[in-house]
Each structure stands twice: as C-alpha cells, then as structure tokens.
Protein backbone atom coordinates (compact mmCIF):
# COMPACT_ATOMS: atom_id res chain seq x y z
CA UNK A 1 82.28 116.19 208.54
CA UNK A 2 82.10 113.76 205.74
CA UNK A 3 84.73 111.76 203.87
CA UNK A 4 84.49 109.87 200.92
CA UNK A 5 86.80 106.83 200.81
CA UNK A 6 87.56 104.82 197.59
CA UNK A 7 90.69 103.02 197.31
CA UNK A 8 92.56 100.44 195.36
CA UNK A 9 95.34 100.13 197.65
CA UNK A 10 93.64 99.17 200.82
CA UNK A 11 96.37 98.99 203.11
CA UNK A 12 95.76 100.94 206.32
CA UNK A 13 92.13 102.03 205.22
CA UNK A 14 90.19 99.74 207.97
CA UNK A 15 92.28 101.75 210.97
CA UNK A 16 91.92 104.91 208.97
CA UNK A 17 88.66 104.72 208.66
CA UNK A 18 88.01 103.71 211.83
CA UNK A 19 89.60 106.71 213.57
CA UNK A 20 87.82 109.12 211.41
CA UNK A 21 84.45 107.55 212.80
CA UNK A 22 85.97 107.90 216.77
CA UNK A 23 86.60 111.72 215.47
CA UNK A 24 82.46 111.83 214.56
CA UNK A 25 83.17 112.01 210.41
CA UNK A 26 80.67 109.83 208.49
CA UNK A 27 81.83 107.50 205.86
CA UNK A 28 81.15 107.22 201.69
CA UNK A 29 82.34 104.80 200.46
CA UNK A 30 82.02 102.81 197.25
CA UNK A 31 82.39 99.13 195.38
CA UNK A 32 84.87 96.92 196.94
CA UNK A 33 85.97 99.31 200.18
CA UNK A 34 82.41 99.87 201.46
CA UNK A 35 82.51 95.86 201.47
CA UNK A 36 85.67 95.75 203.89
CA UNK A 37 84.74 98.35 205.66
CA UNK A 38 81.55 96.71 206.35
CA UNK A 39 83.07 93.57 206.97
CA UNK A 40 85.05 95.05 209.42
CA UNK A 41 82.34 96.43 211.20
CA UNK A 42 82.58 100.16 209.83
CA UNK A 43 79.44 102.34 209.44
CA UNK A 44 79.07 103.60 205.79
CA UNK A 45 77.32 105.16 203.94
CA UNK A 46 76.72 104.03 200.54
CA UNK A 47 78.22 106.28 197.37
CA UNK A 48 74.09 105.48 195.94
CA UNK A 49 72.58 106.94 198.48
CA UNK A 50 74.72 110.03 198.68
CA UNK A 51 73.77 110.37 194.41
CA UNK A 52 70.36 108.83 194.40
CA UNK A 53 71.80 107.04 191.35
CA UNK A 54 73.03 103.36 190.96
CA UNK A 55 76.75 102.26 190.15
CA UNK A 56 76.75 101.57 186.60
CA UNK A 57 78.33 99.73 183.89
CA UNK A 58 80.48 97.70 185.83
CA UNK A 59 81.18 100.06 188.00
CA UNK A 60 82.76 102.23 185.87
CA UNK A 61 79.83 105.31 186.62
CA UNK A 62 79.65 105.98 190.22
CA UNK A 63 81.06 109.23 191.45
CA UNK A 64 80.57 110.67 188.39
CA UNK A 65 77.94 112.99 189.87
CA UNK A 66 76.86 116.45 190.85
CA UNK A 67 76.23 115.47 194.25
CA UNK A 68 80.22 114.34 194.87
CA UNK A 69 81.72 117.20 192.53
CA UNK A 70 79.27 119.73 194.18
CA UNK A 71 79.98 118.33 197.56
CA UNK A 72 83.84 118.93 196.47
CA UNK A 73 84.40 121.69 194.81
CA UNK A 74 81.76 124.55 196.34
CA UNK A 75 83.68 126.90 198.22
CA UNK A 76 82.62 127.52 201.81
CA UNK A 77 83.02 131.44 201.72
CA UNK A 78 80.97 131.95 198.35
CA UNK A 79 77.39 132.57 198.87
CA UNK A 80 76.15 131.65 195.34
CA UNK A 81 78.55 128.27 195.85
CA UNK A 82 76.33 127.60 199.38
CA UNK A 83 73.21 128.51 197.67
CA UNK A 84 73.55 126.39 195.01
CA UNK A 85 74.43 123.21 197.61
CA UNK A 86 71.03 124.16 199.21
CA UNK A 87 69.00 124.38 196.27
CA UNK A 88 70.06 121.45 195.18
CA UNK A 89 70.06 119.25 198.20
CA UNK A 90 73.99 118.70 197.91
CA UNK A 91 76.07 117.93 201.33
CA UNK A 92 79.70 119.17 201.85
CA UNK A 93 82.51 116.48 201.24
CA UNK A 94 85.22 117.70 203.62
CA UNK A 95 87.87 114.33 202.84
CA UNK A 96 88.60 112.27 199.43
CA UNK A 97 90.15 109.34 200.07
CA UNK A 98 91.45 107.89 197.23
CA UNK A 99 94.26 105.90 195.36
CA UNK A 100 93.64 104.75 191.55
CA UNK A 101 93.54 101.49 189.72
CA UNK A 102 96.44 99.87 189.03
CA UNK A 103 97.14 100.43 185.58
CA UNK A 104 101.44 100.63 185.57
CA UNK A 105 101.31 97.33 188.12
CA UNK A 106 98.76 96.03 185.01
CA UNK A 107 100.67 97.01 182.03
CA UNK A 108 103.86 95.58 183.06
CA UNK A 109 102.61 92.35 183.53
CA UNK A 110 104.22 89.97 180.68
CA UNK A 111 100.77 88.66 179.42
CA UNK A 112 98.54 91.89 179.21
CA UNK A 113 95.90 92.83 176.64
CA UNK A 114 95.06 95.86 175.68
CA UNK A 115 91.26 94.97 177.32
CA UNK A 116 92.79 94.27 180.90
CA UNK A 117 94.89 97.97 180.22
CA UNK A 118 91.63 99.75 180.04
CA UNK A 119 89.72 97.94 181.96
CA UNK A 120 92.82 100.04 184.83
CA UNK A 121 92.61 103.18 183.41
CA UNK A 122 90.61 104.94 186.60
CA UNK A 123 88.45 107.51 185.17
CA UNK A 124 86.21 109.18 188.94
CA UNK A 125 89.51 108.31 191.21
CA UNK A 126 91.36 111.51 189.04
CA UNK A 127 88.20 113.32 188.79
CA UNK A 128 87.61 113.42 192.23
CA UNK A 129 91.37 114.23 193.11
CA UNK A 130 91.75 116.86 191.30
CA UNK A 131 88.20 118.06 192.56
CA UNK A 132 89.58 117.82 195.91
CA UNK A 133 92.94 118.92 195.70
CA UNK A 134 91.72 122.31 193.64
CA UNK A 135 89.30 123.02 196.44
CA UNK A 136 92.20 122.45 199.26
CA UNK A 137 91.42 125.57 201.48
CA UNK A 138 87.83 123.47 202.64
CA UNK A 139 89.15 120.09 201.42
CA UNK A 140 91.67 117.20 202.73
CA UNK A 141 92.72 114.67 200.06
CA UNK A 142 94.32 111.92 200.29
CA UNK A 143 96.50 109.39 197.91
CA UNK A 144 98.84 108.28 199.81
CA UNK A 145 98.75 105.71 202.77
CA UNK A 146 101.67 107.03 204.04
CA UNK A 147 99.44 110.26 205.37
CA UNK A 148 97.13 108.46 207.12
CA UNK A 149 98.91 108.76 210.65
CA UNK A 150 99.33 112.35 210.12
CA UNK A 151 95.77 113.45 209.27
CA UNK A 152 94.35 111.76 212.35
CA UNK A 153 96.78 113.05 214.60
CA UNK A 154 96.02 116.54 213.18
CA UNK A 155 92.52 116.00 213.52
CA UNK A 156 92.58 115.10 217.43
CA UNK A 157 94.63 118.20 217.68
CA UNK A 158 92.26 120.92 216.18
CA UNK A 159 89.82 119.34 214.82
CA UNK A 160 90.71 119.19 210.89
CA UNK A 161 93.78 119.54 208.85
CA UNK A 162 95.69 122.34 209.01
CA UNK A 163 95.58 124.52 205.62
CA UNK A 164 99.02 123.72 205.20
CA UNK A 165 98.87 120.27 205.17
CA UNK A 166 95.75 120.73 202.95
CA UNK A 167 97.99 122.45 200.72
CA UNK A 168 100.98 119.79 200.48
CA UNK A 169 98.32 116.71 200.25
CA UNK A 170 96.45 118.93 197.26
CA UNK A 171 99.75 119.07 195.12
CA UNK A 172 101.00 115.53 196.29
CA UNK A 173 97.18 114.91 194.32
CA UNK A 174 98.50 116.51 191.28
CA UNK A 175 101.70 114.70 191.27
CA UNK A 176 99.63 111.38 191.19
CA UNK A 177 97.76 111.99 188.88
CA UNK A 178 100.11 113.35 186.77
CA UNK A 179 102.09 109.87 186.53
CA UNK A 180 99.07 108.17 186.44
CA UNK A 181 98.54 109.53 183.11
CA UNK A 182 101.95 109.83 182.43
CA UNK A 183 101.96 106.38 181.81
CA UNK A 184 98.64 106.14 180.55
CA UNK A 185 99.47 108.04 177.65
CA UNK A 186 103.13 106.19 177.02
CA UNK A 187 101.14 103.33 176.95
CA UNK A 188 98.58 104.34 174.52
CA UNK A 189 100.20 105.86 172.15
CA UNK A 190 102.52 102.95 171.59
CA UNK A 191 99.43 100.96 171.03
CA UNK A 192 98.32 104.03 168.22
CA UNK A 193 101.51 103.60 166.56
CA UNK A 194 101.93 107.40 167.44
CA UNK A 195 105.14 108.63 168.01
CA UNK A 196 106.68 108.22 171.18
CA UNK A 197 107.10 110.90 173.77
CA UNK A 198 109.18 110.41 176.89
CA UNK A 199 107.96 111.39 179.93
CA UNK A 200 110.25 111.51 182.82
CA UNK A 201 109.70 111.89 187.15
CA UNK A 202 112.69 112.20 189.04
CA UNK A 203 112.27 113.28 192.75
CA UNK A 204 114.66 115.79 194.13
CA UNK A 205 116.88 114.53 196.64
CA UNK A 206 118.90 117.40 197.33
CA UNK A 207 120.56 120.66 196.21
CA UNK A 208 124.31 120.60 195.47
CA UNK A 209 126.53 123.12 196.41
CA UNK A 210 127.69 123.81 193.24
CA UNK A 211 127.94 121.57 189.79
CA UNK A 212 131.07 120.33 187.93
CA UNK A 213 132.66 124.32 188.84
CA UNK A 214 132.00 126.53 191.57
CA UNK A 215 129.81 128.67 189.15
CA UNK A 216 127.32 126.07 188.41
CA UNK A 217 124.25 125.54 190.00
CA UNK A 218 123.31 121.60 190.38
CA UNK A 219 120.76 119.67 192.08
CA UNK A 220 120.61 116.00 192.73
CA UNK A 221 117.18 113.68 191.71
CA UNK A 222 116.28 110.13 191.70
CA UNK A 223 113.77 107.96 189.96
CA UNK A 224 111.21 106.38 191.20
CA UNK A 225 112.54 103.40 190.66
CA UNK A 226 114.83 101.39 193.00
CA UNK A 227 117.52 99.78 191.78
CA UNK A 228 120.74 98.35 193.35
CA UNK A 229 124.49 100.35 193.32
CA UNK A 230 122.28 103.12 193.56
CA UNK A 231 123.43 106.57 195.15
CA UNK A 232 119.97 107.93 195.41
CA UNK A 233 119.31 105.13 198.01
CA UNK A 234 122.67 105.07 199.51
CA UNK A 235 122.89 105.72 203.26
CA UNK A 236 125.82 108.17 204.27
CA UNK A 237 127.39 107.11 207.32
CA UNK A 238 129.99 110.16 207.89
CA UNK A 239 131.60 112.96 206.20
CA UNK A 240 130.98 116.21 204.25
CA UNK A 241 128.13 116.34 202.19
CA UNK A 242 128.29 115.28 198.55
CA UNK A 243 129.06 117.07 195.37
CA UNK A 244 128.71 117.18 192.21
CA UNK A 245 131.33 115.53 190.84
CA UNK A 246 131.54 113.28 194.08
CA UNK A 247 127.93 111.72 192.41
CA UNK A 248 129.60 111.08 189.27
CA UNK A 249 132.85 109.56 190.45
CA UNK A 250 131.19 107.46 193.37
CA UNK A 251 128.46 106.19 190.36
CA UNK A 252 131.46 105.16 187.75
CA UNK A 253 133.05 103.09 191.00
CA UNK A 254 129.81 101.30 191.80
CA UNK A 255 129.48 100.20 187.81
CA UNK A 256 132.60 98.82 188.06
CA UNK A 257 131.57 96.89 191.79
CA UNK A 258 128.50 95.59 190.16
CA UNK A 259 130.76 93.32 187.77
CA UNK A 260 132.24 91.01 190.18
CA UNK A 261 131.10 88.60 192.69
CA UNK A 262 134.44 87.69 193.72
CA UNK A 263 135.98 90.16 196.74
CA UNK A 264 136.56 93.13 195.04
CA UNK A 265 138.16 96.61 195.47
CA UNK A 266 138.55 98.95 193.30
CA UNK A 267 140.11 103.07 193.61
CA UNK A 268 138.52 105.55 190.91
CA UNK A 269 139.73 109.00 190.43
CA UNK A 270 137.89 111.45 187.37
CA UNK A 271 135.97 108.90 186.74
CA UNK A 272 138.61 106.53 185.79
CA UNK A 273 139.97 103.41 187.93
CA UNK A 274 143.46 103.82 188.98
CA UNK A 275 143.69 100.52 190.68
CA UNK A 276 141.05 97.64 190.54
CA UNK A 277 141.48 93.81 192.01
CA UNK A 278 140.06 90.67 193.13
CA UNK A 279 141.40 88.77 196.27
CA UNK A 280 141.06 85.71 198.39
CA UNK A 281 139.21 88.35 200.72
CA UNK A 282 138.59 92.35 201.13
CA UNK A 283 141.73 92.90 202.76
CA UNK A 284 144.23 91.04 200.25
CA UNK A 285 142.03 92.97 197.10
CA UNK A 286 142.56 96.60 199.13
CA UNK A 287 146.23 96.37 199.37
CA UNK A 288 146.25 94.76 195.50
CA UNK A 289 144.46 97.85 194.47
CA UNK A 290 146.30 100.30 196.55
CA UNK A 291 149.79 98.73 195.25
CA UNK A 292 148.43 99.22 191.89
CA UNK A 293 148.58 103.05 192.02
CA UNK A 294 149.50 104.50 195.26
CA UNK A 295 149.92 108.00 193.76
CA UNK A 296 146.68 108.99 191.99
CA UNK A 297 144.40 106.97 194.77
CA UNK A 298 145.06 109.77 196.76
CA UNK A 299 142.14 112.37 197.03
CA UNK A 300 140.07 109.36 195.49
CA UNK A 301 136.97 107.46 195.93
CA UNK A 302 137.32 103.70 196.92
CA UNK A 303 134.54 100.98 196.31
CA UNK A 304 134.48 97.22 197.66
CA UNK A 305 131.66 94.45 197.49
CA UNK A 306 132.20 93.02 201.40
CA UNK A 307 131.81 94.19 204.50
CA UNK A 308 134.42 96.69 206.05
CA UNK A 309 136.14 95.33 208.80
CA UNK A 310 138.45 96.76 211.44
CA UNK A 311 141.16 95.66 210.29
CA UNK A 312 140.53 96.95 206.58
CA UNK A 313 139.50 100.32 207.83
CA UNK A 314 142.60 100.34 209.92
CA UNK A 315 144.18 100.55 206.25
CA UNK A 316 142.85 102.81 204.64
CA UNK A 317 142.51 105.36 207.44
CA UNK A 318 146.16 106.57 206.79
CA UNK A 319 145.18 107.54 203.53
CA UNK A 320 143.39 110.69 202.70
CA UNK A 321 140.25 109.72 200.94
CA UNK A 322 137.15 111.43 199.89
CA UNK A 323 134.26 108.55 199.78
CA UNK A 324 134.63 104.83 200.70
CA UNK A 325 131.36 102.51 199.65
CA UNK A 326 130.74 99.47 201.16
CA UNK A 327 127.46 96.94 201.01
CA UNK A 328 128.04 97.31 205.07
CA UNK A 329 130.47 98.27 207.86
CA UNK A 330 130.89 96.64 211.20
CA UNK A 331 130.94 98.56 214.36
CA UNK A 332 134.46 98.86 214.63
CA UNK A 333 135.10 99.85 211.60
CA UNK A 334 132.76 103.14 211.59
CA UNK A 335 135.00 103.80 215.09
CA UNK A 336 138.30 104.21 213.53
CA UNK A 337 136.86 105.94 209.84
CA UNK A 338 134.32 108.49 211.40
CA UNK A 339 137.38 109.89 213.43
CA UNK A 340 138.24 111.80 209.70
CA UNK A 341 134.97 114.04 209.77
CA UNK A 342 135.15 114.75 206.16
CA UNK A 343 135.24 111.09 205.21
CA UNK A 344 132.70 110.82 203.16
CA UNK A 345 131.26 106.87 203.96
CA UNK A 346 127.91 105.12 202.00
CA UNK A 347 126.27 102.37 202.61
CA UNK A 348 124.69 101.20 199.23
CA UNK A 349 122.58 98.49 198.44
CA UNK A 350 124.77 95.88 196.22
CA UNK A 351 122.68 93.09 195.99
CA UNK A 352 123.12 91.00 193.27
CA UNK A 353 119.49 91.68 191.28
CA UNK A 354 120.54 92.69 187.86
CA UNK A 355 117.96 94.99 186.96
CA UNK A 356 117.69 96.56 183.47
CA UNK A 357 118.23 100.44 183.62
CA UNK A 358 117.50 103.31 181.88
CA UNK A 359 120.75 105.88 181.33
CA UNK A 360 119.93 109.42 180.32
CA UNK A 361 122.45 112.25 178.56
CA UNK A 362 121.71 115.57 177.89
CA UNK A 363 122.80 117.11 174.58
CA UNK A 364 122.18 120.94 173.68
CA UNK A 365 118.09 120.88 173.29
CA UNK A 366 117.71 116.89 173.61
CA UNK A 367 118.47 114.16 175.16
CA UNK A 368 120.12 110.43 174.71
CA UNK A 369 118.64 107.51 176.35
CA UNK A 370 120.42 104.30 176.02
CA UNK A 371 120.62 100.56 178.03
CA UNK A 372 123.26 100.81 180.48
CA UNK A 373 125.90 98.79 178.96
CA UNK A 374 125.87 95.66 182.36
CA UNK A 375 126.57 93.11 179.71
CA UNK A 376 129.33 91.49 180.09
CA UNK A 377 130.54 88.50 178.19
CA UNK A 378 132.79 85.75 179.96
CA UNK A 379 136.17 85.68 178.47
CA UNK A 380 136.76 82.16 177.14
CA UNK A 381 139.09 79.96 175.28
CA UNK A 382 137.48 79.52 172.52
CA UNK A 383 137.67 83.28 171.49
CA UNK A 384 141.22 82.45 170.73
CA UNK A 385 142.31 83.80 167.09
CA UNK A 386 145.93 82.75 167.47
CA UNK A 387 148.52 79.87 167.61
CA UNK A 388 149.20 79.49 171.37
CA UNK A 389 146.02 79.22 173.27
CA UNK A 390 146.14 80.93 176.92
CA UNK A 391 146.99 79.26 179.74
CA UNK A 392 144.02 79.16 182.80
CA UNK A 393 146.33 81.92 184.25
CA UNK A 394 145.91 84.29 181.48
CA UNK A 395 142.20 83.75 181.14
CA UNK A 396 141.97 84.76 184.66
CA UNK A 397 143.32 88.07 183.84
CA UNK A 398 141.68 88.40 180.79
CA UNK A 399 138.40 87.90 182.80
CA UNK A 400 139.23 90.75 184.78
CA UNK A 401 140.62 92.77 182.32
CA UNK A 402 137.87 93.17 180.30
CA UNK A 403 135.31 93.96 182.80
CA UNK A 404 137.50 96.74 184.01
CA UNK A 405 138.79 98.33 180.67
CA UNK A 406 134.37 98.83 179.49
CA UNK A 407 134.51 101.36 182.39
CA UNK A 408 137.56 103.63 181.48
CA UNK A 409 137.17 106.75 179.01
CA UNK A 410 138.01 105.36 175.31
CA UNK A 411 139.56 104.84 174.38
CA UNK A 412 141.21 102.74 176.77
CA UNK A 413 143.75 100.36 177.69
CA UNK A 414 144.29 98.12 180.88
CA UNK A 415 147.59 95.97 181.92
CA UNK A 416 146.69 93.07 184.53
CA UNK A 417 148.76 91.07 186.24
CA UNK A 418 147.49 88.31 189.27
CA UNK A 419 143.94 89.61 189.35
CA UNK A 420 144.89 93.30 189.41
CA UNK A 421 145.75 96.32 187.49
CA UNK A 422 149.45 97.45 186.70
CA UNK A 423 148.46 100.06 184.26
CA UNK A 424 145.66 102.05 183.04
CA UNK A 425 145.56 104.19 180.00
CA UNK A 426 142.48 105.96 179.27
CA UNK A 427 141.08 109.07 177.00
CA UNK A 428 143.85 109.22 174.63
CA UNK A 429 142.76 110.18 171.19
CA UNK A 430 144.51 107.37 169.88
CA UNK A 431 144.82 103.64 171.01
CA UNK A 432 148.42 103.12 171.12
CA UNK A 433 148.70 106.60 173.05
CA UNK A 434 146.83 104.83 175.78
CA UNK A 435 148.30 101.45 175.70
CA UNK A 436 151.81 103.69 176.13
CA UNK A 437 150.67 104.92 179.10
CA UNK A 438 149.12 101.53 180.37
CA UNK A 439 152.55 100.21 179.88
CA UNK A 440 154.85 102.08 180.96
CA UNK A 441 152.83 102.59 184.50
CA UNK A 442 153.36 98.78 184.27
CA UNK A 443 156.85 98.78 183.87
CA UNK A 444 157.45 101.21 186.41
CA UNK A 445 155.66 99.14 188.52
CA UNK A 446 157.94 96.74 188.18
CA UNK A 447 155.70 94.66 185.83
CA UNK A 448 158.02 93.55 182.84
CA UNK A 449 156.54 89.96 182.00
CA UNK A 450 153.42 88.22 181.90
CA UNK A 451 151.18 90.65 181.26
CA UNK A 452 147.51 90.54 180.14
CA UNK A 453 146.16 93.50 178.07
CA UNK A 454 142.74 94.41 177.29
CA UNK A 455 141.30 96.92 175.06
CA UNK A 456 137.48 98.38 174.94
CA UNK A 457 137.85 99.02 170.95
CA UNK A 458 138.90 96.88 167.78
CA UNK A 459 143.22 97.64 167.00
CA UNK A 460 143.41 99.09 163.64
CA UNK A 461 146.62 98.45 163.14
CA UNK A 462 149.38 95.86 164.23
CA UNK A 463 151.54 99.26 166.20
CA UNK A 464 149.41 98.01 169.00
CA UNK A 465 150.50 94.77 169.34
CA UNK A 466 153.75 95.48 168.43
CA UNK A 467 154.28 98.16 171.83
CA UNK A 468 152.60 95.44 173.93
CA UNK A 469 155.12 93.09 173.31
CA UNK A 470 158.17 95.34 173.89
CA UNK A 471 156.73 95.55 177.43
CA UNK A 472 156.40 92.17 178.11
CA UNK A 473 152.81 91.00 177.45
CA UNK A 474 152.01 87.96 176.70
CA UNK A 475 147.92 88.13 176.36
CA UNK A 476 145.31 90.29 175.04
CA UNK A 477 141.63 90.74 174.71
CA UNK A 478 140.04 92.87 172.35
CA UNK A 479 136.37 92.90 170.65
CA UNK A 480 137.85 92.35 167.03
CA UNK A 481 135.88 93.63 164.13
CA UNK A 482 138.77 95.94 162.43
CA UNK A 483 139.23 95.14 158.56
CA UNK A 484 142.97 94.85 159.55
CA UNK A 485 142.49 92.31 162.24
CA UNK A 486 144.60 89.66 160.55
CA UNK A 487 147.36 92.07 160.50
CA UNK A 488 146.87 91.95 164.52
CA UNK A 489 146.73 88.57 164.88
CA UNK A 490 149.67 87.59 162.43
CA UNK A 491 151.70 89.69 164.52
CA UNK A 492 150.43 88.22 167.54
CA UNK A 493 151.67 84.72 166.24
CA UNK A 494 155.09 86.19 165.26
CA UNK A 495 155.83 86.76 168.83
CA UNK A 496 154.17 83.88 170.25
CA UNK A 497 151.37 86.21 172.17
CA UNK A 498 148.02 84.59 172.57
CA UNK A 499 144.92 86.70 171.54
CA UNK A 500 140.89 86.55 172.22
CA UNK A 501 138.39 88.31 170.22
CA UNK A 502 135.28 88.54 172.01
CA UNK A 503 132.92 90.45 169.10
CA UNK A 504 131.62 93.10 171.58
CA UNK A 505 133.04 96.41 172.65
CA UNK A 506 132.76 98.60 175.41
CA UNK A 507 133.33 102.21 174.22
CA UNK A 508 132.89 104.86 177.17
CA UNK A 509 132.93 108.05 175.77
C-alpha cells in the first residue's frame, strides 16, 4: 500500500506518517514534506522517482503526471484500467494526503500583491484530490488533519479504510476544494474588474423543528467564521432544544449585550427589549431590568455580560423564562436553573473582539448583504443643539439610550431613567405613535419627571417634542437631519428641554 503525502499544513503529518510506515505503507512524498519527513527520520520515497521526471518550475510541475493520476484514478475491478497500469509501468496509489497552499490566509494579508496571490493558488494539490476522492471505492484521501487519528485506527482494525469512511473523506475533498476556489475566483475577478459574484458556505448545524409557524420547514447553519455573541458557537447548558424564532430573539438580545461593557442585563421579547439596564453589578442590573417591565418579560429571553451567580439565578428562577445567556455560570447557579428542564441556558462567547461581520437578508429571488450596524457613537455634550446643556446625569442616560433604541423595530422610541428603561415604543408606523407608547409605559411606571428620550430616526415635526414634554422629559437624543429640525429644537428651548443631535441613525426595520 502506497500513500502519497503533500501538505501545506504540516501539523500532525510526522506521527501520521509514521504510523502508516508501522502499518507497512510506503511513503511519496514531495518538496518541503519529504524534507521533514526525512528530517525526522521517515523513509520516503521521492515524488521523482515515482514519475521519472524532475520537479519543475519552481515547483509548480510535480504531480502533474500519468504515473500519480494513473496510480489514482484506475479502478481495481476494470481489467482494461489494470492493463493499462501494467503496460505502462504505473503503481497503485491507495492514500492522497494532501492540504493546499494557503491562498485565503495569503490574500487577507494587508500588504499582498497580486504575484504573492498566485504564487498560492495550488494547481496538483486539487488535481490530485479530486483524483482521489472520485476514485473513493480503492482510494483514501485526506485534507483534513483532523482525520488523521481515525484512518490509523481503522487501518490497525482491518487493514484499510472502511468504504464508508472512504466515502465521507471523498466528499469532505470536494468541499475543500470547492472553497478553495471559491475564493480563488472572488479574488480574481475583483482583480478583472468583473462583476462580483457572492459565494457563500454555511455549515449546517442543525434541523429546526419547524420555522417562524408550525408549517415551515427551517434549518439552522453557521459560517465558517467565528465570531463572538455568536449562537452557532454557543454551548447549551439545559433546556428544550432551540427554535426558530428562539435563534432570532436570542441573536437580537446578544446585539444589544455586545454594546456595553458596563454590567448589563437586558429582557427581549419578539425581538424587541422590554427592559434593558446597567448596574453597579449583575444582580442590581437584573432587578433594574425586571422592574422595567415585569409583564411582557414573561415567556422571554434574558441576556447579561457577567457571570451568573447563585444568588442571581435564585432570581430569576421564579420567573418562567425561555433562554437565559450568560458569558459563564458558576456551579451553583446551573444547580438551582437546570431544576426547570425546559430552561433553555447558553453559554456564548462575549469577548470583547469587535469583529466586522457580514449580515445577510433574503428578498423574493435575491439577497441583501449589509455591515452589521456595531457602530456606535458616544453620546457627548457637544452634540447639544439647544439652550440648556445636559447635566452629567442626563448624558448618562442618553448614553444608554441610544445604544438601546438602534436595536428596537423603527421606528422606535426609548424612555430611560437611572441607567434603565421605563418605556419602549417600537414598530409604530409613525414616530409619535411610538413615543406614546414609550411614555405612557413610563408614566405608569411611575416615571413622571426626569426622563431621557431617545429616538433611532430624525423628528419631522415638533408633535414629538411637544408629547415628550407633557410626560415629563427633560432630555433627548436623536440623529437630526430632518429639514424641520429647527422647529424641534425651538420647541425644545421653549420648554427648557435639552437636546443632542448625534448625525447618525439607527433604523431597524
């Protein structure tokens, strides 16, 4: 049995290779791994003696040969396929090793040329893949490190791979290649000036029961890349599996997680925050955000930025709750919340890398790609349009005001008061419709003066301003940019309200 080994990523190869020789196969290897396998006192054979041709220009000719493809792709139970091995003095390859040049590690370098791009675009690592992996009933191949262990151990069993796991490595082959030139081509035909295409690889990560309605069907994938406040990575602790809508509500909470530093806790329901604050610790910003809506948290989906304690989970566990997130939970904790078997608890990764992402919306035959809005400007003084100038208090709130209100359905309204919300208004079709609703949760809370109000779009009109005061607020925040705004911030300084502008908006439709 023969294998031919050629790899970029070396790690695990030496062992690898050093099993299959305890297991009787004979090496081929070429370039830079026949030198460490050498060097690590591994008999090979050399890819030139197996052709009877030298490695060429640079390398870049050396398996492009009859005798490897031959060696590949003959089938064992054709009799022409045999023949033509013998009459051509061509040996079996039973095992490709290989794993390609590194051409998307190369590309996203900062400082690339176009030169160093090609010089990574593998051209006998896919050939002999794809070889391989068509030819799977006779032939193992191998991309992935990660198969090493398995292939050995299946080896000392019987002897070879089982036809199965020929099957499985031959399409795991395809897949790689097929991002290899996935990205290949992206990259390319940028540099053409051809029009761009989108390719997309999302790996499954499981089927839903249903979608949005009980009559949908809906599956689950992630990308390839990993990126913090991510479900796809997210370790569930307890509880029911996950659904549909369970995705999107728990991935609209950890946006909002993702903007604060501070202890923070926030309760979502539909998508929509019905109670968000801050606190000197996770405890004090739970029972802030519980306060701020004890009625629609129920049934909800709770987020926080700390560790879960005992004596938080002790809290919560009176109240019937689908999902709670949490960067961790101690011991104790997981005691008193697993007792609820359909709690539903994650463990996602919230560290504080603020990676640039990718969002994706489907439309009827297309689809949207867009930034995801994690921009987020600081709220300072010096946005002030009107007479009075906030106080430090109000700036506070007006801090985290607006990095709640981008996260609500526009258009959208949110009352704070003491680092938390009294009010959230969200969806309406028009702005004062939401700040009505904002409010007058507010004032039911109890909430009648001293409040800060931010909005996620321009006010059009002074009606705005006008309702805000008749509830007792005394700041607001709002990107600006209507043709009326002077009619907003005239009636601001009639009632002695203090107003920022901060030139961006936050629209979530």
């Amino acid at each position: 049995m023969r294998a031919l080994v050629s790899v970029s990523d070396k790690t695990g190869v030496v062992d690898f290779c050093n099993n299959l020789r305890r297991l009787g196969w004979e090496i081929i290897a070429t370039g830079g791994t026949m030198k460490l396998l050498q060097d690590s006192g591994i008999e090979v054979i050399n890819i030139s003696d197996v052709t009877g041709f030298p490695e060429i220009c640079d390398g870049r000719v050396k398996t492009l040969h009859p005798k490897v493809h031959g060696g590949l792709l003959a089938r064992r139970d054709d009799e022409s396929h045999l023949q033509a091995l013998r009459d051509n003095a061509i040996e079996f390859i039973d095992m490709v090793c290989v794993n390609l040049y590194p051409f998307c590690q190369t590309i996203a370098k900062a400082d690339v040329t176009m030169a160093d791009a090609i010089e990574n675009i593998d051209i006998g690592g896919p050939s002999m893949l794809r070889s391989a992996a068509k030819n799977y009933r006779d032939v193992t191949v191998v991309c992935d490190p990660e198969d090493y262990k398995l292939i050995i151990e299946e080896i000392e069993k019987g002897g070879n791979t089982t036809v199965e796991t020929r099957l499985a490595l031959s399409a795991k082959a395809y897949t790689h290649t097929a991002e290899y030139d996935m990205c290949i081509a992206t990259y390319m035909r940028a540099q053409a000036g051809l029009r761009e295409k989108l390719f997309a690889s999302f790996d499954l990560v499981e089927s839903l029961r249903y979608g949005e309605n009980p009559h949908q069907s809906a599956k689950f994938y992630a990308s390839q890349e990993r990126v913090p406040y991510s479900l796809a990575t997210a370790k569930q602790l307890n509880g029911k599996e996950m659904s549909y809508n369970n995705i999107q509500d728990a991935n609209a909470a950890l946006n909002i997680v993702r903007e604060f530093s501070e202890p923070f806790c926030v309760g979502l329901k539909h998508m929509n925050p019905c109670g968000a604050a801050i606190g000197k610790d996770i405890r004090e910003a739970w029972e802030k955000a519980y306060e701020a809506d004890k009625v629609s948290i129920f049934g909800g989906i709770v987020a926080i930025n700390r560790e879960l304690t005992k004596e938080v989970a002790e809290l919560m566990k009176p109240i019937f709750l689908e999902i709670i997130m949490a960067p961790s939970f101690t011991d104790e904790a997981l005691e008193i919340l697993t007792t609820k078997k359909n709690l539903r608890l994650l463990q996602v990764d919230m560290s504080a890398a603020n990676i640039e992402q990718t969002q994706y919306v489907t439309v009827n035959g297309g689809l949207l790609v867009q930034k995801l809005d994690t921009e987020t400007k600081e709220i300072v003084a010096d946005m002030c349009v009107t007479e009075r100038k906030p106080t430090a208090k109000e700036l506070e709130d007006m801090n985290f005001g607006w990095r709640i209100v981008k996260h609500v359905k526009s258009n959208a309204i949110v009352a704070v008061k003491d680092g938390h919300t009294v009010g959230v208004g969200a969806g309406q079709m028009n702005r004062v419709g939401s700040a009505e609703i904002a409010l007058k949760q507010a004032q039911a809370a109890g909430f009648n003066e001293g409040v800060t109000l931010a909005s996620d779009g321009f006010f059009p009109f002074d009606d705005t301003v006008t309702l805000a005061q008749q509830y007792g607020v005394t700041a607001l925040v709002q990107p600006g940019g209507s043709v009326r705004d002077e009619d907003s911030v005239k009636r601001a300084n009639e009632f002695g309200m203090t107003m920022l502008v901060t030139g961006m908006r936050h629209f979530k439709h």
